[in-house]
Protein backbone atom coordinates (compact mmCIF):
# COMPACT_ATOMS: atom_id res chain seq x y z
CA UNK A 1 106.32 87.71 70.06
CA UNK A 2 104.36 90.11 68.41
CA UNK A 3 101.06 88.57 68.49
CA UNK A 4 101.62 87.63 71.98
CA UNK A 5 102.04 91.56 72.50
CA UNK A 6 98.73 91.91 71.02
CA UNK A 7 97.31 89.32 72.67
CA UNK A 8 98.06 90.92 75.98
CA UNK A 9 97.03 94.23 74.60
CA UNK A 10 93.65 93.23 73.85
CA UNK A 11 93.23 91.64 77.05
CA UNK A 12 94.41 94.98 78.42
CA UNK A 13 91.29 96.94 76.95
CA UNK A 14 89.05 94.48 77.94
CA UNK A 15 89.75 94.41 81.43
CA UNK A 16 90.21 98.34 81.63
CA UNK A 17 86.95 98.44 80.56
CA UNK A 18 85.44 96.19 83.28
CA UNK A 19 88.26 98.10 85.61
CA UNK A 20 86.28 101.67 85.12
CA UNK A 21 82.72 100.33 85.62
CA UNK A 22 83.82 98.01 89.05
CA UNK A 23 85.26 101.43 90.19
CA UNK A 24 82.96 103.90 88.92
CA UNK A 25 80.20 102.32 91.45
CA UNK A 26 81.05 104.16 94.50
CA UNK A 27 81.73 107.21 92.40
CA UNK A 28 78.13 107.39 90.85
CA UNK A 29 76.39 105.82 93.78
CA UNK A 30 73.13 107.73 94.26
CA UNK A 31 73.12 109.11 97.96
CA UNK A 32 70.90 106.18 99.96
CA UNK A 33 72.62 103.89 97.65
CA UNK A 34 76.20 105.26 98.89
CA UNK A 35 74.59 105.25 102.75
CA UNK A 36 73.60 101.69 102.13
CA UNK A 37 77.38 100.58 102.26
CA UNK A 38 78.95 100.21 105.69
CA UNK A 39 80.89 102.82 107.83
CA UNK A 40 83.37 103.13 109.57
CA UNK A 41 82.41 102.13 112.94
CA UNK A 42 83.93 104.89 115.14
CA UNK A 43 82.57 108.51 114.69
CA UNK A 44 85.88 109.69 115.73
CA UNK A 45 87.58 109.06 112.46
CA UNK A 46 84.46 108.66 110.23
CA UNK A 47 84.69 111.71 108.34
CA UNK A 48 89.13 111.74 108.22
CA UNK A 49 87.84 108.22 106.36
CA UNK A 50 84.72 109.17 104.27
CA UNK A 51 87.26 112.44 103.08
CA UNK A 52 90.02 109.87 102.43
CA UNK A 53 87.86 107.69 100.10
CA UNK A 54 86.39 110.65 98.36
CA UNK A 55 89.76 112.22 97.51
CA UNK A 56 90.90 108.56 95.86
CA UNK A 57 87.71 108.37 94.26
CA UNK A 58 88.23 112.11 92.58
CA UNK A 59 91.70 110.81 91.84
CA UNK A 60 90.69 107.77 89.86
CA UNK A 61 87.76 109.96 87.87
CA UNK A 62 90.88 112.52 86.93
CA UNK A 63 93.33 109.49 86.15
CA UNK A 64 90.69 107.96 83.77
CA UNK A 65 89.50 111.54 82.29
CA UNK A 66 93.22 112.55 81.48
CA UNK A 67 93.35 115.55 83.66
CA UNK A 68 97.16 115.01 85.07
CA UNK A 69 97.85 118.20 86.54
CA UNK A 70 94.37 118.24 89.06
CA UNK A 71 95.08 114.22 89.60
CA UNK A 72 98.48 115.38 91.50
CA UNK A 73 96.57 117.47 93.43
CA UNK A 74 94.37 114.58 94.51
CA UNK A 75 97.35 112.93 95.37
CA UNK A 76 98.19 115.18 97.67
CA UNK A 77 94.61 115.77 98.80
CA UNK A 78 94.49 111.95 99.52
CA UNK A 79 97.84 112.26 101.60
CA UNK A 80 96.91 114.97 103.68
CA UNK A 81 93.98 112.80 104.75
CA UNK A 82 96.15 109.84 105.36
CA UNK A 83 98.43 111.75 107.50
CA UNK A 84 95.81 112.33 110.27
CA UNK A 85 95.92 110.83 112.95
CA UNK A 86 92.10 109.76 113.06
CA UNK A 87 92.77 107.61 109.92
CA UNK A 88 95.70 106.25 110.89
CA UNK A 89 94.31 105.26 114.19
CA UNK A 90 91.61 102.84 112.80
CA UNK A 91 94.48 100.76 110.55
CA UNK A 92 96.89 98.21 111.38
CA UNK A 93 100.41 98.52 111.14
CA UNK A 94 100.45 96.36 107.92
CA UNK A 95 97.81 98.57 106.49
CA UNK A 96 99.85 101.83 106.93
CA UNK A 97 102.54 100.58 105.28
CA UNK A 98 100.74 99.33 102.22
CA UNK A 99 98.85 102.21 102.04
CA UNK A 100 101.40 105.04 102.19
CA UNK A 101 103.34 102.47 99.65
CA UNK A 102 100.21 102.93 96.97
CA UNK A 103 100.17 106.98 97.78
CA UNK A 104 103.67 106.72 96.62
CA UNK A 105 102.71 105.01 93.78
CA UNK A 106 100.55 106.84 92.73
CA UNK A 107 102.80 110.41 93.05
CA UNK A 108 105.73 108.62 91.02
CA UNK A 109 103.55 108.09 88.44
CA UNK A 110 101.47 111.35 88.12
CA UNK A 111 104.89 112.78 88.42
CA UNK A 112 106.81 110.78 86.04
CA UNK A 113 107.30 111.99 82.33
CA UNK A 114 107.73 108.27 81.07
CA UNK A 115 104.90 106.92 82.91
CA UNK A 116 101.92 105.92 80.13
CA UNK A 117 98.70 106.35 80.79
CA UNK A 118 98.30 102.54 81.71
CA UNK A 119 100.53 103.04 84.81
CA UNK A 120 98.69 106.27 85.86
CA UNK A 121 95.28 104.06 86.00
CA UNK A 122 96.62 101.19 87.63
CA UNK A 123 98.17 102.96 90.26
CA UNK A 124 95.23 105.15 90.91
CA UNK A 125 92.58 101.97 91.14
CA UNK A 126 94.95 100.38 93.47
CA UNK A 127 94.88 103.21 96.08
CA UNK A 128 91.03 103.72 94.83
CA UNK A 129 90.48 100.50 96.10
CA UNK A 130 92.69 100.52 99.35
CA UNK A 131 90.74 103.32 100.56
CA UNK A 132 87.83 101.97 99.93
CA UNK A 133 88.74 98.70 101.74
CA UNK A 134 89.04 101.15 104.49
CA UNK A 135 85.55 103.13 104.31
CA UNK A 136 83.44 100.21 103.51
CA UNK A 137 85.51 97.34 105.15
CA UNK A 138 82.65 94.54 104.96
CA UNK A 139 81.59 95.73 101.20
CA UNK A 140 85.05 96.72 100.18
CA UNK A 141 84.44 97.30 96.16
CA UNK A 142 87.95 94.83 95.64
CA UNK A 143 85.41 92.13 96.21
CA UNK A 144 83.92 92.47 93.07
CA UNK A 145 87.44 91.58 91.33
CA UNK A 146 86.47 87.67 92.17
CA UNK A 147 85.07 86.87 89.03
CA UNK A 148 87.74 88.99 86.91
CA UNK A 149 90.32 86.52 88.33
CA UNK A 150 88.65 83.46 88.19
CA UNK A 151 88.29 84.04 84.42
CA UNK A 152 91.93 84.77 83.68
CA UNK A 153 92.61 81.73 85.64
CA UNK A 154 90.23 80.08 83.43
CA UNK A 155 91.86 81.65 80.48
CA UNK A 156 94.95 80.32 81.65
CA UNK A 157 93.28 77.03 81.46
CA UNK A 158 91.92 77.01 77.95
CA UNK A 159 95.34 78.51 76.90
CA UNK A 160 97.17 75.23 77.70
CA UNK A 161 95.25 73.40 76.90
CA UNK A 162 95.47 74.37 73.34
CA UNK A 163 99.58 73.83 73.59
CA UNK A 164 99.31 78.15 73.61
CA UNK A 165 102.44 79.06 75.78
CA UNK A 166 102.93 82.65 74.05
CA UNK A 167 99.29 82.94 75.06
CA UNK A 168 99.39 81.27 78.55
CA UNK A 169 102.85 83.50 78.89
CA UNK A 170 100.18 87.10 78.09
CA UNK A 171 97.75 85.58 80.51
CA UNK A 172 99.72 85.13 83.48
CA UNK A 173 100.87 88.78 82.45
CA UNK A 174 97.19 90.04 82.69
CA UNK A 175 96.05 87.83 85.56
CA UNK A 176 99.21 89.27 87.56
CA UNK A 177 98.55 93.15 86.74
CA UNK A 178 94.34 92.50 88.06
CA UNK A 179 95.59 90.76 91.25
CA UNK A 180 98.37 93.98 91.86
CA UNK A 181 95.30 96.20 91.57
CA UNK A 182 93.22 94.77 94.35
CA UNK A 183 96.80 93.38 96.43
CA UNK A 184 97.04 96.79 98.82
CA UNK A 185 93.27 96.72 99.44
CA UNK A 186 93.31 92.97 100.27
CA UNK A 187 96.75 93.55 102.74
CA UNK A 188 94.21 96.40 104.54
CA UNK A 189 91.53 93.86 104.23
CA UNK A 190 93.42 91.77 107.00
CA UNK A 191 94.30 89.05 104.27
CA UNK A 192 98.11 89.08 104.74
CA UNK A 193 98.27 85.09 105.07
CA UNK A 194 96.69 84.69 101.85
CA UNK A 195 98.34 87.87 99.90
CA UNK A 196 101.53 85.68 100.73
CA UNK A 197 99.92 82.43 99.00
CA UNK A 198 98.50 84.21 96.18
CA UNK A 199 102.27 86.29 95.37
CA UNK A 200 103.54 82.62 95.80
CA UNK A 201 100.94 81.17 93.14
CA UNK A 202 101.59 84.34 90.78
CA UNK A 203 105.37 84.18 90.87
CA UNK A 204 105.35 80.16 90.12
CA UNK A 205 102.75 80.50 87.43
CA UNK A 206 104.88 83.03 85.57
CA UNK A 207 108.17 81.42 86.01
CA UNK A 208 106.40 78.39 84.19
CA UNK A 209 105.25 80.51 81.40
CA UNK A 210 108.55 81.72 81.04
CA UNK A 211 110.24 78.40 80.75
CA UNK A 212 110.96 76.82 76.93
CA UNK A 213 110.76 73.23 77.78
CA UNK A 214 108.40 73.06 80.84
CA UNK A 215 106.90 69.89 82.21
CA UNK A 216 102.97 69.80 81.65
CA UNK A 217 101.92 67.91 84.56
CA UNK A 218 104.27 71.09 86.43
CA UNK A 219 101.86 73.09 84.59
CA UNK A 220 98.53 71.10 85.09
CA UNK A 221 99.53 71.21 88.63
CA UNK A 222 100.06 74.80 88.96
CA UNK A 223 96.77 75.54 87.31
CA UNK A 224 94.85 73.19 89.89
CA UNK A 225 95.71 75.32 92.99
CA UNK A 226 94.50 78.39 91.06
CA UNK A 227 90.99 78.82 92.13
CA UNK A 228 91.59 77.77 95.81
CA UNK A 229 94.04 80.03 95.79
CA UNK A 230 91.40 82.96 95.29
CA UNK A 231 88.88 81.58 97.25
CA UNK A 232 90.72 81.73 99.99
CA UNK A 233 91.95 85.73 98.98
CA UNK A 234 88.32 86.52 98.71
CA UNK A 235 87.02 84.27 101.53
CA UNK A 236 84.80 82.08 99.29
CA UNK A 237 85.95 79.05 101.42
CA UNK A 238 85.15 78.04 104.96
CA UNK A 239 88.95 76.99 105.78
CA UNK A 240 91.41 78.42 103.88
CA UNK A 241 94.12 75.23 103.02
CA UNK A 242 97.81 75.63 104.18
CA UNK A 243 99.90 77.23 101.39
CA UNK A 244 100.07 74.24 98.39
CA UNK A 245 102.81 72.05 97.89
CA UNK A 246 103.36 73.59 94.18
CA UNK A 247 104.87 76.76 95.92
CA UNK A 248 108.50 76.11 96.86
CA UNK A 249 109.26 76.26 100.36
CA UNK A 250 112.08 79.49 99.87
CA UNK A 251 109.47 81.54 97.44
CA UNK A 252 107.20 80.86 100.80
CA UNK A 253 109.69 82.28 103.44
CA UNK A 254 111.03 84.92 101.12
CA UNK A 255 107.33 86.51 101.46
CA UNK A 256 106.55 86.34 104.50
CA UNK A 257 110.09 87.17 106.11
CA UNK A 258 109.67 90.35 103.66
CA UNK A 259 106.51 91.17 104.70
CA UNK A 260 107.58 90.69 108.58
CA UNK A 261 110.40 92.91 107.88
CA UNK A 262 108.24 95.65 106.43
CA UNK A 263 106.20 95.62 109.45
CA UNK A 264 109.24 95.41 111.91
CA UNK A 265 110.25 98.86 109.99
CA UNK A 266 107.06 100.43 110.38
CA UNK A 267 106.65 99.91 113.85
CA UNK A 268 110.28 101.00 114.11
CA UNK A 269 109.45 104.25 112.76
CA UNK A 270 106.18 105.16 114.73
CA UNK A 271 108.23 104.58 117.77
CA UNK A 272 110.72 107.15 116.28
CA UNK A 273 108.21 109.68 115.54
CA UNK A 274 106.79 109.33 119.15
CA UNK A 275 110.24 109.46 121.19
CA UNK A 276 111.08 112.24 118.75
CA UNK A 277 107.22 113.74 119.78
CA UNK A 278 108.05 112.89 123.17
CA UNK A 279 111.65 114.52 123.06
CA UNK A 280 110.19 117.76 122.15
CA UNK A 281 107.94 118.33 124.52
């Protein structure tokens, strides 16, 4: 138990390290290097958007340098932004409601007394990255995470097959916290359909490490659907295969009837706001 603790510790550092300099790009992009990235298309909202990103980018610089009390006022610099209705004009329903959900995220934690440091960064480069996906929606900086989680997969690999469980157990922990970094920014991305597969992949993989006495071919099996799994998340493969026959069929409909429902609300509640609008005119 304890080495598997530092086990996933180390693995912890490591990929906070490769966390900061993935998002540091955009932060310490030279100006035609920044302009180089793509826009967003209408000049109506560019500049609610471009202000958007910037606050979450300001954010993630105070998260990592410590400064608490001026990161909660980035959080509320980044929802002011959100609020308008330029921004929330150019997103889908689906990426409102994952958005707003990281904003929240982010102000329980910079709020929280108990929160540690690790929970401040995560939940900063998870809304760091969302609004990027929103700025620079064909270079979206998530993109880069590709390689990150290939590796874990592959580390997930090597750990079984050295009969590692407490290992493969501290993987599966890692590989999980990189994919919930980048999950909000692939939802805005348009990726719902394979968000869904990859939660389903990630919740069987970790119920397996979990298990005393589980079948290796289970295992092996698992493991195999890994890297189509995130080749279809990051589009590295022409047609994306239907969700694989490792994920059971109730994990499957559990997702997406949850994610169906969350939309259902949202759209529910902007047809509040504009009857109340309407009703007070």
């Amino acid at each position: 138990m304890v080495w598997s603790q530092a086990f996933r510790g180390v693995l912890r550092v490591v990929s906070g390290v490769v966390l900061s300099m993935v998002l540091s790009l955009s932060v310490c992009f030279p100006p035609g290097i920044a302009e180089a990235r793509d826009q967003p298309k209408s000049t109506s909202n560019a500049k609610e958007i471009e202000e958007l990103d910037r606050a979450a980018a300001m954010l993630y610089r105070d998260v990592m340098d410590g400064n608490i009390e001026k990161a909660r006022a980035d959080v509320a610099e980044v929802s002011r932004w959100f609020s308008t209705g330029q921004v929330q004009a150019a997103l889908s329903v689906e990426a409102i409601h994952a958005l707003s959900g990281s904003i929240l995220e982010v102000q329980q934690a910079t709020q929280s007394v108990q929160a540690s440091p690790d929970e401040w960064v995560k939940a900063a480069a998870n809304l760091r990255l969302a609004a990027d996906a929103i700025a620079h929606p064909r270079q979206p900086l998530w993109q880069q995470y590709y390689k990150i989680l290939k590796e874990d997969v592959s580390g997930l690999n090597s750990q079984f097959a050295k009969g590692n469980m407490k290992g493969f157990a501290a993987g599966a922990a890692v590989l999980e916290d990189h994919y919930e970094t980048i999950r909000t920014a692939a939802l805005i991305s348009g990726k719902t359909t394979e968000v869904v597969r990859a939660d389903s992949w990630i919740s069987y993989v970790k119920g397996l490490g979990d298990q005393q006495n589980v079948d290796a071919s289970a295992i092996r099996g698992a493991l195999e659907q890994g890297n189509p799994t995130f080749n279809a998340l990051f589009g590295r493969e022409k047609d994306a295969t239907a969700l694989a026959p490792f994920i059971p069929y109730e994990s499957e409909r559990r997702a997406e009837l949850a994610i169906g429902l969350m939309i259902l609300l949202t759209l529910a509640y902007v047809g509040y706001r504009k009857y109340r609008s309407g009703f007070s005119r």
